[in-house]
Protein backbone atom coordinates (compact mmCIF):
# COMPACT_ATOMS: atom_id res chain seq x y z
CA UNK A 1 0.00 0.00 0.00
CA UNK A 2 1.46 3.39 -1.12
CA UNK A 3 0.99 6.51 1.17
CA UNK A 4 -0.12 9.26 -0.17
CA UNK A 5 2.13 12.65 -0.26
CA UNK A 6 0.29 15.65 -0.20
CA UNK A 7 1.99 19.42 0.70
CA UNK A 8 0.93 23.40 0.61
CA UNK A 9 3.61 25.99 0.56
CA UNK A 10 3.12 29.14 1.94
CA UNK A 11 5.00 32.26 -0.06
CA UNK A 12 4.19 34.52 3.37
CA UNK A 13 6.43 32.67 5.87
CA UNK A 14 8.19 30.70 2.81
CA UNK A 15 7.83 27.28 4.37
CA UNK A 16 6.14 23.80 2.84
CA UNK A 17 4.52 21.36 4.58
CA UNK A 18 4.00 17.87 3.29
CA UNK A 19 1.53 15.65 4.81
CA UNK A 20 2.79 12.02 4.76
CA UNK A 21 -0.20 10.24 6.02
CA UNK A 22 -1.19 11.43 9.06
CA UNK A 23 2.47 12.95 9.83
CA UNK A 24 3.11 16.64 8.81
CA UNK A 25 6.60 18.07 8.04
CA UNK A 26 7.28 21.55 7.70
CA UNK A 27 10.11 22.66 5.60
CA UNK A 28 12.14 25.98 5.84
CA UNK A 29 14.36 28.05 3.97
CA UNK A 30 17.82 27.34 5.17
CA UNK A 31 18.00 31.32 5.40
CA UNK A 32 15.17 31.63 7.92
CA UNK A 33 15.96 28.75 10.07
CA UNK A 34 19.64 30.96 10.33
CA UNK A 35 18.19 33.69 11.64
CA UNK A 36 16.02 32.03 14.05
CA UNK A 37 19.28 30.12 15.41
CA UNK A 38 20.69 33.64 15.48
CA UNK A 39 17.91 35.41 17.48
CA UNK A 40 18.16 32.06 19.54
CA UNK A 41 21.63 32.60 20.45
CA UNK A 42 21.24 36.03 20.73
CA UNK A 43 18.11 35.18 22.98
CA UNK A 44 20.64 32.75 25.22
CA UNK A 45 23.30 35.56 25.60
CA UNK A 46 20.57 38.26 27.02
CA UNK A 47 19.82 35.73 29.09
CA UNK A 48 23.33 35.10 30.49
CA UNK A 49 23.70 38.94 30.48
CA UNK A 50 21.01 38.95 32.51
CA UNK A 51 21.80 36.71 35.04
CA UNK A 52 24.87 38.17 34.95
CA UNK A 53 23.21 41.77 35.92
CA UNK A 54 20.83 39.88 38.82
CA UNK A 55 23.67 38.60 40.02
CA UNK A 56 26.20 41.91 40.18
CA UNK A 57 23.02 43.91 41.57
CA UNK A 58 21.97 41.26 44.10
CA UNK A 59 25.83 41.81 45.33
CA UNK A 60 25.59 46.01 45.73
CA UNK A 61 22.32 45.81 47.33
CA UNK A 62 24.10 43.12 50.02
CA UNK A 63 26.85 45.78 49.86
CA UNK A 64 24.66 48.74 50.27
CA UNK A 65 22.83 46.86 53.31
CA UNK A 66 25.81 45.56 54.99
CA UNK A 67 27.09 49.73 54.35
CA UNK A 68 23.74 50.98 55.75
CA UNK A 69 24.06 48.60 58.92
CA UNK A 70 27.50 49.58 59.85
CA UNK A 71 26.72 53.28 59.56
CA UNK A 72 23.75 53.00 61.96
CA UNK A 73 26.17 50.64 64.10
CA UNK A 74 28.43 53.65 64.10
CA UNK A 75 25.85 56.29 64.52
CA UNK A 76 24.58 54.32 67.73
CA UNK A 77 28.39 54.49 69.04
CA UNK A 78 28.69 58.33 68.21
CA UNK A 79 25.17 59.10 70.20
CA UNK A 80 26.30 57.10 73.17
CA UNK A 81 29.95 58.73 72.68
CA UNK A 82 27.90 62.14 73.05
CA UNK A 83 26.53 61.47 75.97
CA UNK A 84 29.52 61.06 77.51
CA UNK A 85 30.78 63.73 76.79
CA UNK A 86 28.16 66.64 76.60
CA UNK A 87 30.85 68.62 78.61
CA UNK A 88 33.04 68.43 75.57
CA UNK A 89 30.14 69.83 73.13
CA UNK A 90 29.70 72.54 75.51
CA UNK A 91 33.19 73.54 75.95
CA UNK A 92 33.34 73.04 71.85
CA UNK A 93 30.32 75.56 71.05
CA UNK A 94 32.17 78.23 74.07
CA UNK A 95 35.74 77.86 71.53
CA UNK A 96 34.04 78.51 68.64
CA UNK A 97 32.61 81.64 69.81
CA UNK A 98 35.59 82.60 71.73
CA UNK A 99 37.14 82.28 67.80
CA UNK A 100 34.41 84.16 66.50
CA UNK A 101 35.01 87.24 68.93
CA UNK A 102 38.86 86.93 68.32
CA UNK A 103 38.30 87.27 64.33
CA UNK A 104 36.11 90.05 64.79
CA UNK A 105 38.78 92.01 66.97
CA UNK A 106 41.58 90.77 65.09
CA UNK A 107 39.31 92.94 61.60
CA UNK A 108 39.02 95.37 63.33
CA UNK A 109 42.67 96.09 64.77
CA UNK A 110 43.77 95.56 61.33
CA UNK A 111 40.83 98.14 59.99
CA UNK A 112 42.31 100.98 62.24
CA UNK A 113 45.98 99.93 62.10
CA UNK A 114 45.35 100.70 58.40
CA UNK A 115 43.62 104.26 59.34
CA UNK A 116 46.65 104.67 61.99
CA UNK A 117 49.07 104.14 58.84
CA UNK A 118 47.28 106.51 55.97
CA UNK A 119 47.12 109.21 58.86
CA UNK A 120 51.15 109.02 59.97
CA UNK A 121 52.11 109.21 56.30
CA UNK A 122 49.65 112.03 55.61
CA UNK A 123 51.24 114.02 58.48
CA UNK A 124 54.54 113.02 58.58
CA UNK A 125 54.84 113.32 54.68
CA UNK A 126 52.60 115.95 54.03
CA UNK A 127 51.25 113.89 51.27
CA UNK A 128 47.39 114.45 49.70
CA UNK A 129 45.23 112.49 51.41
CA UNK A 130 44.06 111.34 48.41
CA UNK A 131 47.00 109.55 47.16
CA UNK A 132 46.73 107.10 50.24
CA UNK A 133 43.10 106.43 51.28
CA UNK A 134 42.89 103.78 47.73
CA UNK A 135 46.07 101.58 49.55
CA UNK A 136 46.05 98.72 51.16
CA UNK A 137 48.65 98.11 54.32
CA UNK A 138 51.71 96.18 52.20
CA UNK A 139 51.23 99.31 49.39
CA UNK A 140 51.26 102.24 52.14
CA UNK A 141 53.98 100.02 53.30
CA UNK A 142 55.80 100.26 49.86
CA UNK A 143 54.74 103.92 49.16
CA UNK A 144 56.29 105.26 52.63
CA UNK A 145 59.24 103.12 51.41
CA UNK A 146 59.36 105.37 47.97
CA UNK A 147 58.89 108.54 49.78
CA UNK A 148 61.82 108.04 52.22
CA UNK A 149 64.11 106.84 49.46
CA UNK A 150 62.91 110.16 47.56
CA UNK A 151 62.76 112.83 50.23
CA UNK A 152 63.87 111.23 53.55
CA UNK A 153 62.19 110.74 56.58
CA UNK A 154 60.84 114.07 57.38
CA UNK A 155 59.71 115.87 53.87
CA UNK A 156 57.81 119.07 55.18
CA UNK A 157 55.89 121.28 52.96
CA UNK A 158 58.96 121.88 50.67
CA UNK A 159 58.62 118.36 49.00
CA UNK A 160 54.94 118.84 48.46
CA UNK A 161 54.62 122.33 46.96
CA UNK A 162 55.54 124.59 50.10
CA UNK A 163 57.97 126.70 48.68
CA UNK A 164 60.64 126.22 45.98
CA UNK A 165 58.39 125.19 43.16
CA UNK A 166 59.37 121.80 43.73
CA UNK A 167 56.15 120.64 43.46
CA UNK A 168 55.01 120.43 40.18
CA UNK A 169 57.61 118.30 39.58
CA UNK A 170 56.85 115.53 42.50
CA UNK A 171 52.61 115.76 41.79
CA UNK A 172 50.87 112.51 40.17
CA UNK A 173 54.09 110.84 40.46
CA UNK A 174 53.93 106.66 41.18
CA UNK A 175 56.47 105.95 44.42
CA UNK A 176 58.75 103.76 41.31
CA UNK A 177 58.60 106.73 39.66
CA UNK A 178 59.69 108.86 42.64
CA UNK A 179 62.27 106.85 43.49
CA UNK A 180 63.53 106.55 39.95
CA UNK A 181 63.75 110.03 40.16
CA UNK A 182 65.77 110.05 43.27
CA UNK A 183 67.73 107.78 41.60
CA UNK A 184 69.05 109.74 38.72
CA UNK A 185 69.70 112.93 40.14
CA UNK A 186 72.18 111.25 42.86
CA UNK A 187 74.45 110.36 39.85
C-alpha cells in the first residue's frame, strides 16, 4: 500500500509542509531557520547577560545593606559617645565663639591699624590724602618706602609744593617713579 504525499507551501512565511499520512513536516528556507538560530543565540546571551546583571546587583544591594548597617552601628556608638561627653560639646560651642570674637577684633585692629598708617604718612609726609586712602597696608607700606628713598624721613611742605616750586615736579608721580627720580639725580 502506497501513502499518499500531499503538501501546501506558503509564499508569506516561505515554508512547505508535506503531509505524509497522518504525519506533517514543515520545511524551511535554510535562510530563515539561520536567523532564528541567530535570534536564539542572541536570545541565550541576554539571558546570560542577565543573570549576569541579577547577580552583580543582588551583590551592591548586600553591599549597600551591609554599608547601611555599619553606619547605623556607628551612629549608635557616636550618640552614646555624646553622651559622655556633653561637657566636651559645651566647651566646643564656648571655643568657637571665643574664635568668632577673636576674628572680629583681630578685623578690626587691622581696619584701624590701616587708618593709623594713611594718617602718619599724611602728616609726617605731608602727602594728599588722596594719594593714600585707595592703599592697602603692604602698598602704604611700599609707598612710605618710595617717599623716604625720595625725600627722607621728614619731607615738610617743601617736598609737596611749600615753597621752591618743587612741586610740580613731585605731583601725580607713582612711588617707582619717585624713586627713579631720586635715583638719577644722585648720579
Amino acid at each position: 500500500m502506497a501513502t499518499d504525499i500531499t503538501g501546501t507551501a506558503d509564499e508569506k512565511t516561505g515554508t512547505i509542509t508535506v503531509k505524509e499520512g497522518e504525519t506533517d513536516v514543515k520545511y524551511v528556507k535554510e535562510a530563515s531557520l539561520t536567523a532564528l538560530q541567530e535570534k536564539l543565540t542572541e536570545a541565550e546571551k541576554a539571558k546570560g547577560t542577565a543573570a549576569q546583571a541579577t547577580t552583580e546587583a543582588d551583590a551592591k544591594v548586600s553591599e549597600a545593606v551591609n554599608a547601611r548597617t555599619q553606619a547605623e552601628a556607628k551612629v549608635e556608638t557616636l550618640a552614646e559617645e555624646i553622651k559622655k561627653h556633653t561637657g566636651t560639646a559645651d566647651e566646643l560651642t564656648k571655643l568657637k565663639t571665643d574664635l568668632a570674637t577673636a576674628q572680629e577684633a583681630e578685623k578690626s585692629s587691622a581696619t584701624e591699624l590701616l587708618e593709623l598708617r594713611r594718617t602718619f604718612i599724611i602728616n609726617n609726609y605731608k602727602v594728599p590724602p588722596d594719594t593714600v586712602n585707595s592703599k592697602d597696608l603692604n602698598q602704604l607700606k611700599l609707598y612710605e618706602e618710595a617717599l623716604k628713598a625720595v625725600i627722607g624721613a621728614n619731607a615738610g611742605n617743601y617736598a609737596f609744593g611749600g615753597s621752591g616750586g618743587g612741586a610740580a615736579a613731585l605731583e601725580g608721580k607713582s612711588p617707582m617713579e619717585l624713586a627713579q627720580m631720586a635715583y638719577t639725580e644722585k648720579k
